[in-house]
N, C-alpha and C. Protein backbone atom coordinates (compact mmCIF):
# COMPACT_ATOMS: atom_id res chain seq x y z
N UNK A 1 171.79 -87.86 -18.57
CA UNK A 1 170.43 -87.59 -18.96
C UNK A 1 169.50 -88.73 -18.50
N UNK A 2 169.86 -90.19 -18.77
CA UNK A 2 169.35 -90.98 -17.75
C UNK A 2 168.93 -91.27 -16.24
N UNK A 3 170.11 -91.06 -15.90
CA UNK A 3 170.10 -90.37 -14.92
C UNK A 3 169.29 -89.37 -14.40
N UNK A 4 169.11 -88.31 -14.87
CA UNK A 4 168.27 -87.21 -14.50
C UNK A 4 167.00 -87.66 -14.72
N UNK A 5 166.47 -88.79 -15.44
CA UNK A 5 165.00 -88.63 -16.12
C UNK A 5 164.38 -89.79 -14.97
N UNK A 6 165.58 -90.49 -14.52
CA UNK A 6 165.08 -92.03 -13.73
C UNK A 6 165.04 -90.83 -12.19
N UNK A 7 165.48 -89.63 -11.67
CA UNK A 7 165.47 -89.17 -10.67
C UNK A 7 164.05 -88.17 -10.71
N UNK A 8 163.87 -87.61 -11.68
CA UNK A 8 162.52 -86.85 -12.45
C UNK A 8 161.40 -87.81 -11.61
N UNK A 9 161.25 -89.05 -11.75
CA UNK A 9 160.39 -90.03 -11.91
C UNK A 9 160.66 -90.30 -10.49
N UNK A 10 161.37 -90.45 -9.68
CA UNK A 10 161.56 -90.80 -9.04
C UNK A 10 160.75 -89.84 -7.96
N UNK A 11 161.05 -88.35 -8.11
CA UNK A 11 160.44 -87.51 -7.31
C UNK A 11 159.18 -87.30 -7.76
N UNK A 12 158.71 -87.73 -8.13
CA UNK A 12 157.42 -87.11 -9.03
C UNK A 12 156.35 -88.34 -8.39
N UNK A 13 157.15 -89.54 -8.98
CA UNK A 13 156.63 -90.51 -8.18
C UNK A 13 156.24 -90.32 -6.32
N UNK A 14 157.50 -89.74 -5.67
CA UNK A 14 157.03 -89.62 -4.40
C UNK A 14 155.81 -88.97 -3.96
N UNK A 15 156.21 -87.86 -4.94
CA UNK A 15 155.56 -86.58 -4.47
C UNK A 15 153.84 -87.12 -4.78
N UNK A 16 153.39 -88.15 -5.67
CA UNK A 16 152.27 -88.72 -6.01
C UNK A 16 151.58 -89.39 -4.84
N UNK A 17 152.84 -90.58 -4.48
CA UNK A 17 152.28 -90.80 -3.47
C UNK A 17 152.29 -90.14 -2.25
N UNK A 18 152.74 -89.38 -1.80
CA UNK A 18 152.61 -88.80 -0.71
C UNK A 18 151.18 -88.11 -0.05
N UNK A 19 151.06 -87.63 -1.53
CA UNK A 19 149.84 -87.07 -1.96
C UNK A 19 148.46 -87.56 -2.00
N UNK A 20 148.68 -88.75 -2.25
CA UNK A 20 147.97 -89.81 -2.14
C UNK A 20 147.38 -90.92 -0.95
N UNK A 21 148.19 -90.80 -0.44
CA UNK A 21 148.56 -91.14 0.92
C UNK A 21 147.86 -89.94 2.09
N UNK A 22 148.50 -89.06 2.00
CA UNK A 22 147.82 -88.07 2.64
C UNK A 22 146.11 -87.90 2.38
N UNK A 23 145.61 -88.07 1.33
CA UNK A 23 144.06 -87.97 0.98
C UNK A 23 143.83 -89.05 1.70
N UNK A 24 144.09 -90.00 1.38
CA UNK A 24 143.60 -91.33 2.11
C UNK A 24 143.35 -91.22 3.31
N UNK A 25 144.14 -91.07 3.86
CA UNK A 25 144.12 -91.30 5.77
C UNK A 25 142.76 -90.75 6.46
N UNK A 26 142.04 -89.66 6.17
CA UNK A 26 140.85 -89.36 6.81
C UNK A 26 140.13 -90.39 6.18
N UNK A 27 139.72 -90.85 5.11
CA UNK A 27 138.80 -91.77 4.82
C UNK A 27 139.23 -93.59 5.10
N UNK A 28 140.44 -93.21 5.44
CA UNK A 28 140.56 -95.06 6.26
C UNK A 28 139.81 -95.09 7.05
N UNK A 29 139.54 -94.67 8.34
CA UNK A 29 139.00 -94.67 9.51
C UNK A 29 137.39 -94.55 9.43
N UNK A 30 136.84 -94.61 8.50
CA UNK A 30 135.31 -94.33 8.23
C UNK A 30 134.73 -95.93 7.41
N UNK A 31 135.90 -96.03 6.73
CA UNK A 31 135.51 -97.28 5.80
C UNK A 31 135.97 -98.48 6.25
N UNK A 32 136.57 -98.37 7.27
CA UNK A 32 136.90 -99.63 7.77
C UNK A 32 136.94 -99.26 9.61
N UNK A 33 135.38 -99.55 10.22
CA UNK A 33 135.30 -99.72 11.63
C UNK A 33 136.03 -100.76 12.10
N UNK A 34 136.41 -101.56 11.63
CA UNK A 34 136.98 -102.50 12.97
C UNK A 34 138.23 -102.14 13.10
N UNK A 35 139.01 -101.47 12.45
CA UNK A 35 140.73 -100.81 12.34
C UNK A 35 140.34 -99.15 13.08
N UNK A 36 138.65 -98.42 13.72
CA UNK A 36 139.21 -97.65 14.18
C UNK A 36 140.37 -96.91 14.98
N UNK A 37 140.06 -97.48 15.93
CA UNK A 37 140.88 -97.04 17.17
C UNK A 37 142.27 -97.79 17.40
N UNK A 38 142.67 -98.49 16.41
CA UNK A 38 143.61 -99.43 16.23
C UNK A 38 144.82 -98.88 15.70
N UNK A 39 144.83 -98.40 14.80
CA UNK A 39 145.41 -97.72 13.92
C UNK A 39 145.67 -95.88 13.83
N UNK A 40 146.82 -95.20 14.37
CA UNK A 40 146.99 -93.98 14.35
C UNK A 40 148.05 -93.40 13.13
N UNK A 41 147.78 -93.06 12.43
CA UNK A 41 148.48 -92.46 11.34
C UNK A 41 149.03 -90.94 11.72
N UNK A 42 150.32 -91.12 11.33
CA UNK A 42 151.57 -90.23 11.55
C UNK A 42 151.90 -89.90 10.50
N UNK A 43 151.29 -88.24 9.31
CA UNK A 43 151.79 -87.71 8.43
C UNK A 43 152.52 -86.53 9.24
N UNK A 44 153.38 -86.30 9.85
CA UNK A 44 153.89 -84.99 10.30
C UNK A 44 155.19 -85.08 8.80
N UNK A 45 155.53 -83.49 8.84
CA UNK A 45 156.16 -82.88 7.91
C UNK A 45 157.42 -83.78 7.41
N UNK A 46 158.42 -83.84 8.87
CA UNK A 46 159.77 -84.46 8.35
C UNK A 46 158.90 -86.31 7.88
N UNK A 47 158.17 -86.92 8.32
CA UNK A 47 157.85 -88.24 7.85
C UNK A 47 157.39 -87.67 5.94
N UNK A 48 156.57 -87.20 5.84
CA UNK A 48 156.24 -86.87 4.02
C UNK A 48 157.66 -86.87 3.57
N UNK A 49 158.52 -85.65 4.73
CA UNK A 49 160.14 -85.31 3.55
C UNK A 49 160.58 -86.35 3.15
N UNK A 50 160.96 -87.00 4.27
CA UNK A 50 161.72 -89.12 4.31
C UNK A 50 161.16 -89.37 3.54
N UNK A 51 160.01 -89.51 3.14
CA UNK A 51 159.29 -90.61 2.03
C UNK A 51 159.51 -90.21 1.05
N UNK A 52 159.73 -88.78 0.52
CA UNK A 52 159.97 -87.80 -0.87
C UNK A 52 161.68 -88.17 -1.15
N UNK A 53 162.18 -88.39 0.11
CA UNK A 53 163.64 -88.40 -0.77
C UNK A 53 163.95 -89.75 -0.50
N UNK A 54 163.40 -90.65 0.42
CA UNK A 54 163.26 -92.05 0.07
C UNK A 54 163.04 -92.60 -1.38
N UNK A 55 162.20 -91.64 -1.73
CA UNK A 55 161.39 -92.22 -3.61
C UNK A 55 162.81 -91.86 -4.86
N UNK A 56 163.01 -90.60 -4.20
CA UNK A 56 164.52 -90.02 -4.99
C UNK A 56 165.39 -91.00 -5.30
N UNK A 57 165.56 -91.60 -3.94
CA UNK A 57 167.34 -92.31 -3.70
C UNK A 57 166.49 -93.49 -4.40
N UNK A 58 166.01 -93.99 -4.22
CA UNK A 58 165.67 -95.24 -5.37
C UNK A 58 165.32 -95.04 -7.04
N UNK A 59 164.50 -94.01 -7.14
CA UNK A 59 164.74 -93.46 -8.54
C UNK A 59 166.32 -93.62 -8.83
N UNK A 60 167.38 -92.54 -8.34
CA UNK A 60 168.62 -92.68 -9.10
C UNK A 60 169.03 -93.61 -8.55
N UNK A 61 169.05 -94.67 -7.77
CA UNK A 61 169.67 -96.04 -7.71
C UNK A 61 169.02 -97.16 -8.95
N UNK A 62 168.30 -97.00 -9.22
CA UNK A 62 167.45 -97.57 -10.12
C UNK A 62 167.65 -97.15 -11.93
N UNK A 63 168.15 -95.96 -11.82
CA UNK A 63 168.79 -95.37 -12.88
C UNK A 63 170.08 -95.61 -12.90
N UNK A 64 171.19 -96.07 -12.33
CA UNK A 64 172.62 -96.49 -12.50
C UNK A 64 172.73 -97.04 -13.17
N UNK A 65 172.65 -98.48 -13.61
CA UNK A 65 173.09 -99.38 -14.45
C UNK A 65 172.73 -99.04 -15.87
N UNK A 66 171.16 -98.68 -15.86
CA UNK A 66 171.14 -97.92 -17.51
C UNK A 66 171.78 -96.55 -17.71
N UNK A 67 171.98 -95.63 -16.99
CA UNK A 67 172.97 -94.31 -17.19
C UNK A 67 174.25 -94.75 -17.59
N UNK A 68 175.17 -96.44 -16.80
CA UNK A 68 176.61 -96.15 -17.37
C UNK A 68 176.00 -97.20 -18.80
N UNK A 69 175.58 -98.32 -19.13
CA UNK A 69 175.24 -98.66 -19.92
C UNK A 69 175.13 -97.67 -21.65
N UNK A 70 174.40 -96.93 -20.63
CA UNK A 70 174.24 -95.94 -21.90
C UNK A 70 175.51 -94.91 -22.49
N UNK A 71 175.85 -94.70 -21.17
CA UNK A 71 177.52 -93.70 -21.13
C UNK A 71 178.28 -94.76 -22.16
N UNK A 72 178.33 -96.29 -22.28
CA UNK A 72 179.51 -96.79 -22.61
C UNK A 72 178.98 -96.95 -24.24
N UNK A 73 177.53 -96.67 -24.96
CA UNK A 73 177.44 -96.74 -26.44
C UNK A 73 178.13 -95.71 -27.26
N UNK A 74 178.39 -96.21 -28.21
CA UNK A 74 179.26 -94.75 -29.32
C UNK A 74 178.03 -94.29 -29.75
N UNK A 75 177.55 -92.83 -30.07
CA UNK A 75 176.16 -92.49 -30.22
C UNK A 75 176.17 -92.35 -31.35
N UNK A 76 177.40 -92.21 -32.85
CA UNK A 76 177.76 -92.44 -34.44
C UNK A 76 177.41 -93.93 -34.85
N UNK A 77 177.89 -94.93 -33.83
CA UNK A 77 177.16 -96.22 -34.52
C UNK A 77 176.28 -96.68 -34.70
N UNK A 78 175.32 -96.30 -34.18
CA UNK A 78 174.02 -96.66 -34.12
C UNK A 78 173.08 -96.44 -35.81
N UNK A 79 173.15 -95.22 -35.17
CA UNK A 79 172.36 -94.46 -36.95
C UNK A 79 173.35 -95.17 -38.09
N UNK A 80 174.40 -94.81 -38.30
CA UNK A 80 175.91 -95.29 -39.28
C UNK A 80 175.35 -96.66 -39.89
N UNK A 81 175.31 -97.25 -38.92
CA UNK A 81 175.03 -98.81 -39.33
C UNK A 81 173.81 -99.05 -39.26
N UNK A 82 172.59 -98.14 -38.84
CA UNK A 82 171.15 -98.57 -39.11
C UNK A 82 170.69 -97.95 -40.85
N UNK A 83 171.66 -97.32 -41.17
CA UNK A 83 171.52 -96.37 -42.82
C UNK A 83 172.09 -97.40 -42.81
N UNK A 84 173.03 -98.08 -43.41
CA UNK A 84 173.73 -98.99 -43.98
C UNK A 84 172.95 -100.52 -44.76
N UNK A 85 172.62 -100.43 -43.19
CA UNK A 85 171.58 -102.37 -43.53
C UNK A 85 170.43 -102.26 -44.16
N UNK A 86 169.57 -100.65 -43.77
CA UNK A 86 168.41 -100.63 -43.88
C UNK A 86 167.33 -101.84 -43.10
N UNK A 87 167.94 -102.15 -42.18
CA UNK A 87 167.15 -102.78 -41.47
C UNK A 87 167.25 -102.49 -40.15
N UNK A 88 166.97 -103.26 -39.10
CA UNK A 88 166.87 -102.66 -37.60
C UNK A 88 167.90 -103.61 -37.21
N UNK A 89 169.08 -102.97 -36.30
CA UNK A 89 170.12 -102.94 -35.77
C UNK A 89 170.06 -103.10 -34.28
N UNK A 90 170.50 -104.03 -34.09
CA UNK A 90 171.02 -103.70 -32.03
C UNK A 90 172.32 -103.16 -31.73
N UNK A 91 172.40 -101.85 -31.93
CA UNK A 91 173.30 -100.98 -31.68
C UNK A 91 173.75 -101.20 -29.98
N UNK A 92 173.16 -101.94 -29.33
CA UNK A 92 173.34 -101.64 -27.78
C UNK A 92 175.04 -102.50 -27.76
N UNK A 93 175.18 -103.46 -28.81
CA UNK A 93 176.61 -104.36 -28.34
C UNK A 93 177.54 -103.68 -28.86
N UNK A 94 177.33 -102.37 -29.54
CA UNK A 94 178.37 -101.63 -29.70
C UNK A 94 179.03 -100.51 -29.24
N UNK A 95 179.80 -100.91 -27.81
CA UNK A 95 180.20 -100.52 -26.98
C UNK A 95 181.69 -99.82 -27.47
N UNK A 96 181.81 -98.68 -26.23
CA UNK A 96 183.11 -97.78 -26.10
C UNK A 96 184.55 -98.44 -25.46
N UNK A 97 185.51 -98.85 -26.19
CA UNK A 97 186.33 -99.47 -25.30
C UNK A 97 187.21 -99.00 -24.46
């Protein structure tokens, strides 16, 4: 589920900027004369795709370490022992062995 939510973000994120990116480019060239003719911008189709699943593969690379992290908590200890103390608990050191 971590996993899935850090890849969510991940594409969503691309898809933002891409989007973003794409608006931009006609108005670079107006707001900044001395970079006219200097500068040619290349949105063709497969370059947007690369950048969309570029954003992906770092979303779920970026989501690994908290997905197994999270895989390795018991999800009964947490609550169990936060009723118990009545106070607030760091359930995270109570790991699956």
């Amino acid at each position: 589920m971590v996993l899935y939510e850090s890849a969510l973000l991940g594409l969503f994120g691309g898809i933002i900027g891409v989007t973003l990116g794409a608006d931009w480019r006609p108005t670079a060239g107006s707001q900044t004369p001395a970079i006219r003719g200097l500068l040619q911008p290349d949105l063709g189709l497969p370059l947007l795709g690369l950048s969309v699943v570029i954003a992906l593969v770092v979303g779920i690379v970026s989501g690994l370490y908290p997905a197994w992290r999270s895989s390795r908590l018991m999800p009964s200890a947490c609550p169990a022992s936060w009723i118990k103390s009545r106070a607030k608990h760091d359930c995270s050191r109570e790991f699956i062995l």
